[in-house]
C-alpha atoms as a PDB file:
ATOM      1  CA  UNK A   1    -178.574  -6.066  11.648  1.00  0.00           C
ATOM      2  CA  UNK A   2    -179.070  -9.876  11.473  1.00  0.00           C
ATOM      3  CA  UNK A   3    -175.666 -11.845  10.131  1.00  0.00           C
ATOM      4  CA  UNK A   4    -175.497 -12.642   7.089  1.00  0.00           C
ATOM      5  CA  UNK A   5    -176.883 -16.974   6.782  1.00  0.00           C
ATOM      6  CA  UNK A   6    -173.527 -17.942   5.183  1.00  0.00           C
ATOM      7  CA  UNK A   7    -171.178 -15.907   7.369  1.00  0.00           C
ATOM      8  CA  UNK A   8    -173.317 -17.926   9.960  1.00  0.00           C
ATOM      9  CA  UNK A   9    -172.527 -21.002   8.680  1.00  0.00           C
ATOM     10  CA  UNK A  10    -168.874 -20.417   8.731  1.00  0.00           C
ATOM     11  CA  UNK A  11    -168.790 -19.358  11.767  1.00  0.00           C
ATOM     12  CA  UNK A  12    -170.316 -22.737  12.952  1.00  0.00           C
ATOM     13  CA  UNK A  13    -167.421 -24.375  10.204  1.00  0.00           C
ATOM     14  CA  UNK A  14    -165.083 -22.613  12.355  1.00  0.00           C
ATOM     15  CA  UNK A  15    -166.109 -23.572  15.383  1.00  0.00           C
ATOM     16  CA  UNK A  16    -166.428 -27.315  14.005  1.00  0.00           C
ATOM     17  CA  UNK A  17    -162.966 -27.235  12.747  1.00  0.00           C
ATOM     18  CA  UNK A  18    -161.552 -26.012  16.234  1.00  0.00           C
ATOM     19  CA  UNK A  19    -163.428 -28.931  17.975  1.00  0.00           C
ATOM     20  CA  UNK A  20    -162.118 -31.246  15.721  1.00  0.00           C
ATOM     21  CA  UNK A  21    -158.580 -30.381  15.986  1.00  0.00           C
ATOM     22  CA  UNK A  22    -159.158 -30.148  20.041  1.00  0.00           C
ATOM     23  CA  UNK A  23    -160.606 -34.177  19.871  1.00  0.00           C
ATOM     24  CA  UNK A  24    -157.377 -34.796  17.493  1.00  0.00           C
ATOM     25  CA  UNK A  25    -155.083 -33.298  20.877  1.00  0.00           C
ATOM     26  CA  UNK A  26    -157.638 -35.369  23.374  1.00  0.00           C
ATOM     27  CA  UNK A  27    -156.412 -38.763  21.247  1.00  0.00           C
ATOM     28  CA  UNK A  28    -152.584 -37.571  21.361  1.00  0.00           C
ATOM     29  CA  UNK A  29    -153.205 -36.852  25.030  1.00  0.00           C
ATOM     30  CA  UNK A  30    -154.663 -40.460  25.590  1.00  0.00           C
ATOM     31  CA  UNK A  31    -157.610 -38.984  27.666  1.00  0.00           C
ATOM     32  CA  UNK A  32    -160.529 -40.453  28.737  1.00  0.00           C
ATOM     33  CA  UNK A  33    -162.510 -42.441  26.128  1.00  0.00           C
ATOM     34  CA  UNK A  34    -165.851 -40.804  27.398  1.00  0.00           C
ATOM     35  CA  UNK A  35    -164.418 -37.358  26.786  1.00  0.00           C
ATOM     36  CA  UNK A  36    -163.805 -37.939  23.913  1.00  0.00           C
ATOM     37  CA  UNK A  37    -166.617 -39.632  22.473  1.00  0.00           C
ATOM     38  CA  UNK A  38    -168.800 -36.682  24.590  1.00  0.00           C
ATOM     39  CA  UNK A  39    -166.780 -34.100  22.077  1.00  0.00           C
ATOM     40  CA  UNK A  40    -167.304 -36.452  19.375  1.00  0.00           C
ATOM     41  CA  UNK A  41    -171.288 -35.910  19.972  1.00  0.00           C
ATOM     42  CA  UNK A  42    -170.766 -31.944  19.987  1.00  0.00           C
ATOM     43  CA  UNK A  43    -169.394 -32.210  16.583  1.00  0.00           C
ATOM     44  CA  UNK A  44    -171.898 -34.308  14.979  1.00  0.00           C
ATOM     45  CA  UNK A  45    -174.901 -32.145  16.708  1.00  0.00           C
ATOM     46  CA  UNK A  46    -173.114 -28.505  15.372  1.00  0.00           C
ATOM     47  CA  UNK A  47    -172.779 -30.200  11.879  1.00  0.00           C
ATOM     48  CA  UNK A  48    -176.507 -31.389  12.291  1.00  0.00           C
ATOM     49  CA  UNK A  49    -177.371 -27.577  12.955  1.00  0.00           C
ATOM     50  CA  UNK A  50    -174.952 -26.733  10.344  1.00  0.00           C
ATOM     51  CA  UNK A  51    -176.272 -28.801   7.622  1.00  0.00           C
ATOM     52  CA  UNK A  52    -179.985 -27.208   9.042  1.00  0.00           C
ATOM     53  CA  UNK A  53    -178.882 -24.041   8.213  1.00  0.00           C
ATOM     54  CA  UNK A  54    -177.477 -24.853   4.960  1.00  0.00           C
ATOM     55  CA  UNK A  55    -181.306 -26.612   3.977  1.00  0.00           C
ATOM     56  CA  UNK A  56    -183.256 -23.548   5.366  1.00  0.00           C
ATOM     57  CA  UNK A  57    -181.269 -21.625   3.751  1.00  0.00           C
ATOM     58  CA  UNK A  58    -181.801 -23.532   0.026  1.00  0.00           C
ATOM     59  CA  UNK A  59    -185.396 -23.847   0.474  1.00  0.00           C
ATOM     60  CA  UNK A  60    -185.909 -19.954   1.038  1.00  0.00           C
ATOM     61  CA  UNK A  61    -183.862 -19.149  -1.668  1.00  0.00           C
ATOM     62  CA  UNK A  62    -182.888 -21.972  -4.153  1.00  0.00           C
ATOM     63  CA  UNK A  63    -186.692 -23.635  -3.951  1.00  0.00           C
ATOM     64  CA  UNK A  64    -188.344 -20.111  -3.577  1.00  0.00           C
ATOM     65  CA  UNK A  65    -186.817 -18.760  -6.667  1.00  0.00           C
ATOM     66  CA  UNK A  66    -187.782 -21.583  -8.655  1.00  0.00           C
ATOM     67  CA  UNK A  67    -191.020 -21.599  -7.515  1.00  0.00           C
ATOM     68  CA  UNK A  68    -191.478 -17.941  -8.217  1.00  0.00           C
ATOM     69  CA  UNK A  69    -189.657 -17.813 -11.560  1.00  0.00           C
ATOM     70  CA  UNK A  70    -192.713 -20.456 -12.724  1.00  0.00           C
ATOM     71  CA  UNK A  71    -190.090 -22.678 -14.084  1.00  0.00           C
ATOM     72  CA  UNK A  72    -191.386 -26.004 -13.669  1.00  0.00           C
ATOM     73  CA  UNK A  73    -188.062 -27.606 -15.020  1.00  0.00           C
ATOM     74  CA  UNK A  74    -186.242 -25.775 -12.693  1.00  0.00           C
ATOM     75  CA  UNK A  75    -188.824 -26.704  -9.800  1.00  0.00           C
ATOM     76  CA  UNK A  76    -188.901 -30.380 -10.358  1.00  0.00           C
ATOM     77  CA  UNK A  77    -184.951 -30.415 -10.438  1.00  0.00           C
ATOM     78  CA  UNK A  78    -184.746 -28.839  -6.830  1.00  0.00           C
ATOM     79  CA  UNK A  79    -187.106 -30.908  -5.715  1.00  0.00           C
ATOM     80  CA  UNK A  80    -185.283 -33.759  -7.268  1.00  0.00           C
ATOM     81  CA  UNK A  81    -182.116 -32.743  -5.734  1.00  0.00           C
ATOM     82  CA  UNK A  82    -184.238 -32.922  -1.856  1.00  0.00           C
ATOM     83  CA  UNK A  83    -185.838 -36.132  -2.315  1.00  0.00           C
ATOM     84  CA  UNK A  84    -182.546 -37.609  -3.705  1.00  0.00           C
ATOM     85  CA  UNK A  85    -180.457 -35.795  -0.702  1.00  0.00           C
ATOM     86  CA  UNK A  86    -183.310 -37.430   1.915  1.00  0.00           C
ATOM     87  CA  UNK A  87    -183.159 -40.548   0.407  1.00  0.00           C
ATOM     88  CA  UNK A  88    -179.173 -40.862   1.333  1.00  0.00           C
ATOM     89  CA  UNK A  89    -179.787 -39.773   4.643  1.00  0.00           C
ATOM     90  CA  UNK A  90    -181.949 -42.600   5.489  1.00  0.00           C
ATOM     91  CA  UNK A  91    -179.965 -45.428   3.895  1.00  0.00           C
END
């Protein structure tokens, strides 16, 4: 049986949260700027899948449901809510 999509996503939280404490050790450590930032980059590409899985996951059910209940107010608000959420990523 496939895992649930938000016990996935805490999973990845999890993970995340471990990394981050490990970087916070690699600073009190003094190592190796490079290693760091290298750790730094794993974080910020499992947040980037994180925050993937968090938007697939809206559209198939947030989006979907609107768009099947017929609701056109509720449609144009989820839509609203990407196209506002897009427009902050690329400022």
């Amino acid at each position: 049986m496939a895992e649930h999509p938000q016990r996935k996503t805490l999973h990845r939280l999890s993970r995340i949260e471990g990394q981050v404490r490990g970087i916070a050790r690699m600073i009190e450590d003094d190592r190796y700027c490079i290693e760091i930032l290298h750790q730094l980059q794993a974080v910020k590409s499992a947040l980037a899948k994180a925050e993937s899985e968090i938007l697939k996951n809206h559209a198939a059910h947030c989006v979907a449901e609107a768009i099947a209940t017929g609701d056109t107010e509720d449609q144009q608000a989820k839509f609203g809510e990407l196209v506002d959420l897009f427009e902050r990523v690329r400022k």
